[in-house]
Protein backbone atom coordinates (compact mmCIF):
# COMPACT_ATOMS: atom_id res chain seq x y z
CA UNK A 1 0.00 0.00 0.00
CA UNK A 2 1.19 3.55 -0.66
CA UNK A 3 0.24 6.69 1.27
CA UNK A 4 0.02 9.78 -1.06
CA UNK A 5 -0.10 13.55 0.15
CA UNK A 6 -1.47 16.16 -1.94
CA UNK A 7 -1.02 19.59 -1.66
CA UNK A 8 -1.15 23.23 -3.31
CA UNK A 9 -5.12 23.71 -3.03
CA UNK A 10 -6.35 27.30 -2.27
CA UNK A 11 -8.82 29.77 -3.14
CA UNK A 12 -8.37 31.86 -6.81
CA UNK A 13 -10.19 33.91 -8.97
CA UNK A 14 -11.23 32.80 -12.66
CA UNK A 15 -8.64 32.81 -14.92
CA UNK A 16 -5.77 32.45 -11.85
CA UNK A 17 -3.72 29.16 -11.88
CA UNK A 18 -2.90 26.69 -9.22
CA UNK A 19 -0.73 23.60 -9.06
CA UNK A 20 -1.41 20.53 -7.27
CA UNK A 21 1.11 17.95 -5.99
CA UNK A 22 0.79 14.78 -4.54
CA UNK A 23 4.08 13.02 -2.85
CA UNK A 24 3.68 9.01 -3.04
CA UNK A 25 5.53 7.46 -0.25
CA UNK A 26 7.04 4.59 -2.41
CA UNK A 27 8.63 4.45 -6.14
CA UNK A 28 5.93 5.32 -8.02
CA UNK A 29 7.62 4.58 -11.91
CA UNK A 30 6.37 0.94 -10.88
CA UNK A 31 2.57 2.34 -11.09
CA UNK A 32 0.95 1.23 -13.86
CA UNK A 33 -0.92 4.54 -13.84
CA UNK A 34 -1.40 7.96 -11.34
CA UNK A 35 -4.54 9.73 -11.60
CA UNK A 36 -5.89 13.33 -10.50
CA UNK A 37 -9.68 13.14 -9.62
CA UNK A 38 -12.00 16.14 -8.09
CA UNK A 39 -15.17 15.80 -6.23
CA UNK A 40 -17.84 19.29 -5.54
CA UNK A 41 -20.49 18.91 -3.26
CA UNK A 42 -23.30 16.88 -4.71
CA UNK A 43 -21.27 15.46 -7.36
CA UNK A 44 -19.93 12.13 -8.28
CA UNK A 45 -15.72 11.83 -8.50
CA UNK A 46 -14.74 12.46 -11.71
CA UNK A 47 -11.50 11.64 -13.62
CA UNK A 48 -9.64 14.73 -14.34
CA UNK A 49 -6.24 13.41 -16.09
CA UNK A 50 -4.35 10.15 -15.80
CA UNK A 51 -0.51 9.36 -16.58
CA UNK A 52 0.37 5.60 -17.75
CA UNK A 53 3.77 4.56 -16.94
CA UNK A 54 4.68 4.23 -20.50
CA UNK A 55 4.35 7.99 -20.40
CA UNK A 56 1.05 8.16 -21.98
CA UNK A 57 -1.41 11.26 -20.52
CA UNK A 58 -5.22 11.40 -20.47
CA UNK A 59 -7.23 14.62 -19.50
CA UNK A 60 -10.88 14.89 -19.41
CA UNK A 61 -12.49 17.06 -21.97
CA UNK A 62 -13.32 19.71 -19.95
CA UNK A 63 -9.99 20.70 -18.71
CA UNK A 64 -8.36 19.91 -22.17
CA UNK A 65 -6.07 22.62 -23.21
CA UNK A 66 -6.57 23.87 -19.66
CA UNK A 67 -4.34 21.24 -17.16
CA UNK A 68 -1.23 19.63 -18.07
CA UNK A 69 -0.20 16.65 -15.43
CA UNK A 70 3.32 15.83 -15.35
CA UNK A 71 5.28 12.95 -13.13
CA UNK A 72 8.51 13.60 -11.40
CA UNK A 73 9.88 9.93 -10.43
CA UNK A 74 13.21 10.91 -8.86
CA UNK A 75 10.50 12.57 -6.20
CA UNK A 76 7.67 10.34 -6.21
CA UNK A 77 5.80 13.19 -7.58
CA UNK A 78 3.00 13.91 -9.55
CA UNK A 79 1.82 17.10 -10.32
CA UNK A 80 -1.35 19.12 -11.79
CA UNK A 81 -0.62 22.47 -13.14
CA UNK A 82 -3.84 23.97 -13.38
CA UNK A 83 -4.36 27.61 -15.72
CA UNK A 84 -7.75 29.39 -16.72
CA UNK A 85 -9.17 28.02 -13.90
CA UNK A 86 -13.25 28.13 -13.98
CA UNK A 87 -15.70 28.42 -11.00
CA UNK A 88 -16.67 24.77 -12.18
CA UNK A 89 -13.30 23.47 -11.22
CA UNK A 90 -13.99 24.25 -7.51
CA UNK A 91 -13.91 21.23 -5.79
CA UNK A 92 -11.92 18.24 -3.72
CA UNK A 93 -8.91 17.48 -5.44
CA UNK A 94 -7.68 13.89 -5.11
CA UNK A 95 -4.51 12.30 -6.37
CA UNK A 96 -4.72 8.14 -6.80
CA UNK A 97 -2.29 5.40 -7.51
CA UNK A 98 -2.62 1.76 -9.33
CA UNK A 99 0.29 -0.66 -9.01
CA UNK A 100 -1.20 -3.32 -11.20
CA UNK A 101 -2.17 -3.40 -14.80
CA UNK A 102 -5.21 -1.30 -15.98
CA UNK A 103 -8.55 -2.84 -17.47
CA UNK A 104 -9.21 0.47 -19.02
CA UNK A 105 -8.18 3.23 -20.40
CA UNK A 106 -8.27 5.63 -18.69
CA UNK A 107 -8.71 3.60 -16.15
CA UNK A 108 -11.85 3.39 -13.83
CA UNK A 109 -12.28 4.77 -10.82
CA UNK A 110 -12.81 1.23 -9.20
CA UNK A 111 -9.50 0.26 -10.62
CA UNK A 112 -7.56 2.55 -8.27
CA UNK A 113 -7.03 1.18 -4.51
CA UNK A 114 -4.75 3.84 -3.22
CA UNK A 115 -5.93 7.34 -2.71
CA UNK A 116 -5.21 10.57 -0.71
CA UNK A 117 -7.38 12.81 1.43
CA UNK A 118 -7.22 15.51 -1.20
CA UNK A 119 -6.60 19.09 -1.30
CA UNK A 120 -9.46 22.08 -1.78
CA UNK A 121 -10.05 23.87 -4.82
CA UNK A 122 -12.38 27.26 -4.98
CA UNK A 123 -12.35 29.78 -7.70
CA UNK A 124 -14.33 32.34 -7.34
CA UNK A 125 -16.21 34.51 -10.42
C-alpha cells in the first residue's frame, strides 16, 4: 500500500492558476498509472487526467487545453498544473495510484485502490 499527500489547493479567482502535488511514499515509476480526480459537493468523482507509466497522458475534456499533469519519479511526484481556472473546477482534489495493470483506459475509478485525502479547490467569479 502507498500513502500519497497532496497539496497546493487554495482559493483563486477565474482565470488564476494553481498547481497541485501529490508526494507518493514509495517508487511510483512501478505504477501502472497515477490519476488526478475532483469531487464538488453533490457530485460524483470524476476523472480529471491520468498518466500511464509508459508515459502516456489522459485529460478529461473539460480541462483539455486547460491542465497539463506531469510525473517527477526521482520525487515520487506527480503534479497538476492547473491555468484558466473556472468556478466549475472548484472542488476536492484527489490524487490516486494503481500498481497493477489497468482494465481500461483511462482507467476506472474502481480500478484505483490507493488514494489521498485531497486538497481544496475554490475559484471564485
Amino acid at each position: 500500500q502507498v500513502q500519497l499527500v497532496e497539496s497546493g489547493g487554495g482559493s483563486v479567482q477565474a482565470g488564476g492558476s494553481l498547481r497541485l502535488s501529490c508526494v507518493a511514499s514509495r517508487d511510483i515509476s512501478s505504477a501502472y498509472v497515477m490519476g488526478w480526480f475532483r469531487q464538488a459537493p453533490g457530485k460524483e468523482r470524476e476523472g480529471v487526467a491520468h498518466i500511464h507509466r509508459a508515459d502516456a497522458i489522459y485529460y478529461a475534456n473539460s480541462v483539455k487545453g486547460r491542465f497539463t499533469m506531469s510525473r517527477d519519479n526521482a520525487r515520487n511526484a506527480i503534479y497538476l498544473q492547473m491555468n484558466s481556472l473556472k468556478p466549475e473546477d472548484s472542488a476536492l482534489y484527489y490524487c490516486a495510484a494503481l500498481y497493477g495493470p489497468n482494465a481500461y483506459w483511462p482507467p476506472l475509478l474502481s480500478e484505483y485502490r490507493d488514494w489521498g485525502q485531497g486538497t481544496q479547490v475554490t475559484v471564485s467569479s
